[in-house]
C-alpha atoms as a PDB file:
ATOM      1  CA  UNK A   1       0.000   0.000   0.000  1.00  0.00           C
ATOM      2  CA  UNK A   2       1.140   3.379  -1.058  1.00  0.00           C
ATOM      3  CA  UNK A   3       2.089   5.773   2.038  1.00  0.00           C
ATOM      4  CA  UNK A   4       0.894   9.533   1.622  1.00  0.00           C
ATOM      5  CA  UNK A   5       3.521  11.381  -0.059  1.00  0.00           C
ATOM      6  CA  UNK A   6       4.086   8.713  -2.761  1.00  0.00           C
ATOM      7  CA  UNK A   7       0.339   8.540  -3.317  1.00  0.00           C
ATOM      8  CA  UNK A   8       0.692  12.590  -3.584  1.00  0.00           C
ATOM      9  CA  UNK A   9       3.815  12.712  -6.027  1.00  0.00           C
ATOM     10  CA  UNK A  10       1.871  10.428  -8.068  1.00  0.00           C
ATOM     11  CA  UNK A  11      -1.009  12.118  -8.317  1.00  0.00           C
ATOM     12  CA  UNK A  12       1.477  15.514  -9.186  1.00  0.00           C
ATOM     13  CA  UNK A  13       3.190  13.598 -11.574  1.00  0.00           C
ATOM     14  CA  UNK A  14      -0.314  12.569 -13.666  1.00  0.00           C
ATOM     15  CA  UNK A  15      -1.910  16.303 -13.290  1.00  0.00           C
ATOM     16  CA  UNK A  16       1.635  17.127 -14.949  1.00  0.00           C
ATOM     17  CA  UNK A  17       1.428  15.202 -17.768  1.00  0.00           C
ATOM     18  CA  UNK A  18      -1.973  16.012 -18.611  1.00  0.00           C
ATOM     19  CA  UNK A  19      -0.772  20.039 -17.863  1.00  0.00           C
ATOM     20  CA  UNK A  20       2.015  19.378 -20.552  1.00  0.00           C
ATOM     21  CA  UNK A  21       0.204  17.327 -23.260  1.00  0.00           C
ATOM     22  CA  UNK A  22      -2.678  20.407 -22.664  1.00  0.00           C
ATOM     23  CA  UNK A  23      -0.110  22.610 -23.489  1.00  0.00           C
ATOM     24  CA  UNK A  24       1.872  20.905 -25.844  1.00  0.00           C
ATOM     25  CA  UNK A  25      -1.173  19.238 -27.892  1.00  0.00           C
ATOM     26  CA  UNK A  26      -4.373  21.537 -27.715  1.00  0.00           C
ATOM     27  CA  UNK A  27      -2.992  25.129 -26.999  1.00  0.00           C
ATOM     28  CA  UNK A  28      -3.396  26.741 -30.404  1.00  0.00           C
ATOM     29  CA  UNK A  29      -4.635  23.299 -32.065  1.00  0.00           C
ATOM     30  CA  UNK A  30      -5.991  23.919 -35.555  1.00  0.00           C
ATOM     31  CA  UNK A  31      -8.279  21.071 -35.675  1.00  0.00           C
ATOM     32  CA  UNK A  32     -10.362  22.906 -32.364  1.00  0.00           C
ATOM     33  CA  UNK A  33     -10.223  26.193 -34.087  1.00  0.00           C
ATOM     34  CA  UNK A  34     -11.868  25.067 -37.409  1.00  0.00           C
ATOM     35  CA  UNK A  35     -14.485  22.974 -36.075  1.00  0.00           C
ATOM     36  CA  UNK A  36     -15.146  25.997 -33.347  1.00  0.00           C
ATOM     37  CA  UNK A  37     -15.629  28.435 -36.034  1.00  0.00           C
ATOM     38  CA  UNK A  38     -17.490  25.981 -38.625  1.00  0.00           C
ATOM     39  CA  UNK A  39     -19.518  24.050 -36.246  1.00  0.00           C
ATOM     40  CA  UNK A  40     -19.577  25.377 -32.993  1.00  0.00           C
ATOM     41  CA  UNK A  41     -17.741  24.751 -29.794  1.00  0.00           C
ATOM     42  CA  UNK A  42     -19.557  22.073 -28.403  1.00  0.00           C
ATOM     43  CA  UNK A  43     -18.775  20.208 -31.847  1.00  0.00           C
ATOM     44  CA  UNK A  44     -15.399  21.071 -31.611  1.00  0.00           C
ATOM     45  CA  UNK A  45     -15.250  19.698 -27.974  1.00  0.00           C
ATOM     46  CA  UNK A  46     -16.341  16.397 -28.879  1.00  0.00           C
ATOM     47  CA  UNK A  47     -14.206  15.693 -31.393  1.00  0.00           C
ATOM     48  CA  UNK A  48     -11.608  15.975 -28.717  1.00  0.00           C
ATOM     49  CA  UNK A  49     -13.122  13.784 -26.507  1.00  0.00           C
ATOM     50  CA  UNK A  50     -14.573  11.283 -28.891  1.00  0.00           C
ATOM     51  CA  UNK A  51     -12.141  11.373 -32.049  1.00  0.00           C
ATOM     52  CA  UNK A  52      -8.546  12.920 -30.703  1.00  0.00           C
ATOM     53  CA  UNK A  53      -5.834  10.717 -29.682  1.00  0.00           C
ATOM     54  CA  UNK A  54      -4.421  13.620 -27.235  1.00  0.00           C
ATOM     55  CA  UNK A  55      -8.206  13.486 -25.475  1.00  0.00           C
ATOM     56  CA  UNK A  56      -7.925   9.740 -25.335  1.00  0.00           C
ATOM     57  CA  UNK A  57      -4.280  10.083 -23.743  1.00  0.00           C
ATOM     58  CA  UNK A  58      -5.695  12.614 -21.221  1.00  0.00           C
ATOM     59  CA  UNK A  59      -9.099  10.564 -20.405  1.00  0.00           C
ATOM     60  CA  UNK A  60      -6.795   7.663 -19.722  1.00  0.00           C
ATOM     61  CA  UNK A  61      -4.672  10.121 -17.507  1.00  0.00           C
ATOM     62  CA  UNK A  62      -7.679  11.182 -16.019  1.00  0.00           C
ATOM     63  CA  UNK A  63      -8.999   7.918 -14.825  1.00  0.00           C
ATOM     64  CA  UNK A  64      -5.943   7.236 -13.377  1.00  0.00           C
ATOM     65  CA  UNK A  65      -6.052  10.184 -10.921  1.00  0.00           C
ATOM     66  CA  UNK A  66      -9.743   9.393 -10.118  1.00  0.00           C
ATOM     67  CA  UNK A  67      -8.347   5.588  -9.511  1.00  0.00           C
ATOM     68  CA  UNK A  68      -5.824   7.277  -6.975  1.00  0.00           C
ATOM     69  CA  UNK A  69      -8.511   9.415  -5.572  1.00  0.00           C
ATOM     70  CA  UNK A  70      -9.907   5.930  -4.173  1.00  0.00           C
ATOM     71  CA  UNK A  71      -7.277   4.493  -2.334  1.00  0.00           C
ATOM     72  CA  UNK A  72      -6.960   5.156   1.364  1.00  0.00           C
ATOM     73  CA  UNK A  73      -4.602   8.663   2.037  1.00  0.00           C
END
């Protein structure tokens, strides 16, 4: 079982990655932009949820944290 502070690096260590691949990935993306201007935002947001491979990288992150969110502190 993980003690406290490695349970809280880890979690640090998985909002990073999301942080960088946020600002690495979908800063300035081109892909949002057109479908934000052509088809709305909402549009545009589920493409990066349903259709990106950097949204399926960061859901993935994501469940990981809420998986860490569950274990005892």
């Amino acid at each position: 079982m993980m003690d406290n502070m490695k349970l809280s690096l880890k979690r640090k260590k998985l909002f990073y990655s999301v942080d960088t691949l946020l600002t690495t990935y979908c800063k300035g993306c081109l892909i949002y932009k057109h479908l934000k201007n052509e088809k709305g935002k909402c549009s545009a947001h589920k493409f990066c949820i349903t259709q990106c491979t950097v949204g399926d990288q960061i859901q993935e992150l994501g469940k990981k944290i809420i998986s860490l969110k569950g274990t005892k502190e």
